[in-house]
Protein backbone atom coordinates (compact mmCIF):
# COMPACT_ATOMS: atom_id res chain seq x y z
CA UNK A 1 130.51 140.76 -93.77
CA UNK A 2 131.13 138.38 -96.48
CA UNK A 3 132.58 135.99 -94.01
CA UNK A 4 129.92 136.13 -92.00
CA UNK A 5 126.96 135.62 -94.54
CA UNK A 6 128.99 132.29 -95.68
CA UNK A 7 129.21 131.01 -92.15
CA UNK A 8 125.29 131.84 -91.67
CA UNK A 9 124.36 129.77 -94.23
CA UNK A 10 127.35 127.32 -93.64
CA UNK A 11 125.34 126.94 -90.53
CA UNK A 12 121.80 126.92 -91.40
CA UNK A 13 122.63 123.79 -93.77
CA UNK A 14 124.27 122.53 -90.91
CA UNK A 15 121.76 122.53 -88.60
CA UNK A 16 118.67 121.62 -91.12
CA UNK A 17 120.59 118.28 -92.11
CA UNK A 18 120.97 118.27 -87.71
CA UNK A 19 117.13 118.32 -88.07
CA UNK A 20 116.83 115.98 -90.86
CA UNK A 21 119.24 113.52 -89.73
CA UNK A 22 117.28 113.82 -85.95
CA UNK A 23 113.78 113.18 -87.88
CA UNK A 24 114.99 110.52 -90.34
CA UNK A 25 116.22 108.45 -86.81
CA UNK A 26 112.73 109.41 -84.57
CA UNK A 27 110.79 108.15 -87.54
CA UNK A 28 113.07 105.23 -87.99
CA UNK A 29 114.38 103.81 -84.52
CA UNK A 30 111.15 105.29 -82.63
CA UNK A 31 109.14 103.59 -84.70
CA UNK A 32 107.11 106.36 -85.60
CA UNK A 33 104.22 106.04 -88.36
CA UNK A 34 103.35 109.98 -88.09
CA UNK A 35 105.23 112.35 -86.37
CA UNK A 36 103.61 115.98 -84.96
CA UNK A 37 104.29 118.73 -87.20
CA UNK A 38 104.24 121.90 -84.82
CA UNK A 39 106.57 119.55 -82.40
CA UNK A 40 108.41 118.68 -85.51
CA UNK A 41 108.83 122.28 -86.71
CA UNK A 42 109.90 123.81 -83.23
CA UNK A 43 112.46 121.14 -82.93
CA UNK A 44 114.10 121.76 -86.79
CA UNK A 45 113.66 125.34 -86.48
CA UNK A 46 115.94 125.09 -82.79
CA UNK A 47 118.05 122.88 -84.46
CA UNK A 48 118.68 125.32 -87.51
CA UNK A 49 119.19 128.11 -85.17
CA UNK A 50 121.70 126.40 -83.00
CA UNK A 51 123.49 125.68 -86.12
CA UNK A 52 123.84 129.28 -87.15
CA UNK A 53 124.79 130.25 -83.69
CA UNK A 54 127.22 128.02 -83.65
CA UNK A 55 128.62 128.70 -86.98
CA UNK A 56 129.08 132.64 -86.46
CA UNK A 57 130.08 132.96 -82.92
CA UNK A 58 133.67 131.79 -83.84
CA UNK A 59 134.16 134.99 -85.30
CA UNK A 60 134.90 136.47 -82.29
CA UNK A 61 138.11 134.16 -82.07
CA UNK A 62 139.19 135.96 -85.31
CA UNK A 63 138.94 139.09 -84.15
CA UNK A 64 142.64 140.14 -83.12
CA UNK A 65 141.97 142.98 -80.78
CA UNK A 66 141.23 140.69 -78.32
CA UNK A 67 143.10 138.70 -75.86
CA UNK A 68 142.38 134.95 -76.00
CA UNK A 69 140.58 134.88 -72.32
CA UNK A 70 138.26 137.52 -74.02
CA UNK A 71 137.49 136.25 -76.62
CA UNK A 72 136.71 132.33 -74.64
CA UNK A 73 134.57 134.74 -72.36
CA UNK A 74 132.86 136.34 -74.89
CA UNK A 75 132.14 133.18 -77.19
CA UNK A 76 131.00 131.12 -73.93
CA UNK A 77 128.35 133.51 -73.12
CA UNK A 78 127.26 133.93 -76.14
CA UNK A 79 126.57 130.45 -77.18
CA UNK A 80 124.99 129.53 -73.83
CA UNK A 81 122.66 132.22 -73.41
CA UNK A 82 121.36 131.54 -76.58
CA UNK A 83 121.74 127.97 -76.30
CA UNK A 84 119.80 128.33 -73.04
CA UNK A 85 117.19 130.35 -74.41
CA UNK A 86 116.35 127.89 -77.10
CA UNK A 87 116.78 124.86 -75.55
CA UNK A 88 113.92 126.18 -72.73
CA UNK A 89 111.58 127.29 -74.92
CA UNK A 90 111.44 124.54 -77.48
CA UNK A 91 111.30 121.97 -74.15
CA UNK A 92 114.84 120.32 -74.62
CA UNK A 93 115.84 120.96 -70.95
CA UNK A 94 112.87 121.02 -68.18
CA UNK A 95 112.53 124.77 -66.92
CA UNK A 96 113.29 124.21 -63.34
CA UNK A 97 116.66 124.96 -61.30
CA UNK A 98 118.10 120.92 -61.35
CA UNK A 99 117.36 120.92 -65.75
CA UNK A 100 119.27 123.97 -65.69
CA UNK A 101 122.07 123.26 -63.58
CA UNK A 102 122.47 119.59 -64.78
CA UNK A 103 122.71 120.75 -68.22
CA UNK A 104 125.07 123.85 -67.27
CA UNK A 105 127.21 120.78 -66.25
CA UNK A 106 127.01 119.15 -69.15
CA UNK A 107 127.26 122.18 -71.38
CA UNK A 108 130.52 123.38 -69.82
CA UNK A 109 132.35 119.84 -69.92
CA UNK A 110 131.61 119.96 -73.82
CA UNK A 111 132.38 123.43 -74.21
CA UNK A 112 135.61 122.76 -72.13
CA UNK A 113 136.79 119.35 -74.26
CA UNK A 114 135.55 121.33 -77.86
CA UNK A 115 137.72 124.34 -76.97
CA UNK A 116 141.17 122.34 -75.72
CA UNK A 117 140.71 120.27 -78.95
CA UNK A 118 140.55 123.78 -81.03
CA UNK A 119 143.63 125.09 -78.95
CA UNK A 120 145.81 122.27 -79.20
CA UNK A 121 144.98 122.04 -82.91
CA UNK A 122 145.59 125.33 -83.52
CA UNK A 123 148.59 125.40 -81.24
CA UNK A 124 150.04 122.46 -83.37
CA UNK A 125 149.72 124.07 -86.35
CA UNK A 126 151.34 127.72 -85.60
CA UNK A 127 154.64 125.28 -84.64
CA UNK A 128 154.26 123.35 -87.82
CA UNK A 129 153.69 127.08 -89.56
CA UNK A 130 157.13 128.26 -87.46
CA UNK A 131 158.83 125.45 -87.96
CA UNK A 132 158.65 125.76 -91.63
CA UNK A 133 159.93 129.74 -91.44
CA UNK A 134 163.01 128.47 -89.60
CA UNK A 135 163.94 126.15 -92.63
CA UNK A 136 163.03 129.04 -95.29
């Protein structure tokens, strides 16, 4: 529980400096003098959400009881239904069947390159972690 209430707000302040960051360039490199507050809000509220999603759905990976292709299967639906869910009703993807499948696309090749980058990491270090019981 602990670990989880870190990683929640771990990921709130994550994903309100998203939001800030995503304001401070709208206002900036769109050239924006006022920006809408109830589009603004939806948008930093997403963001924040994402953030904590994002942040606590790993936990699945730690939990040992089950297999790795579980666990993937598990995280991956997770994170895009609610992913999915937020990005359609704040308006980041168009509601129709080509927003949804062209971001599906997209979604999976990120998910895909995130999750080999976490494997091979991880990999790497259990060897370095091995290799360093051998010497003992």
């Amino acid at each position: 529980m602990k670990t989880f209430l870190t990683r929640s707000i771990l990921g709130i302040f994550f994903g309100s400096f998203l939001a800030l960051v995503t304001i401070l360039l709208v206002s900036y490199l769109g050239e924006k003098d006022m920006l809408d507050a109830a589009i603004l809000s939806k948008n930093a509220l997403g963001t924040v959400f994402c953030g904590w999603f994002f942040t606590v759905t790993p936990l699945l990976f730690e939990n040992e009881k089950l297999t790795l292709p579980v666990q993937t299967t598990l995280h991956f639906i997770c994170v895009s239904v609610l992913y999915f869910i937020v990005a359609f009703v704040i308006g980041w993807i168009p509601f129709t069947v080509k927003g949804f499948i062209g971001m599906l696309g997209i979604f999976i090749m990120f998910y895909t390159v995130i999750w080999l980058s976490f494997y091979m990491y991880f990999r790497k270090q259990a060897a370095k972690l091995n290799e360093e019981l051998r010497e003992l």
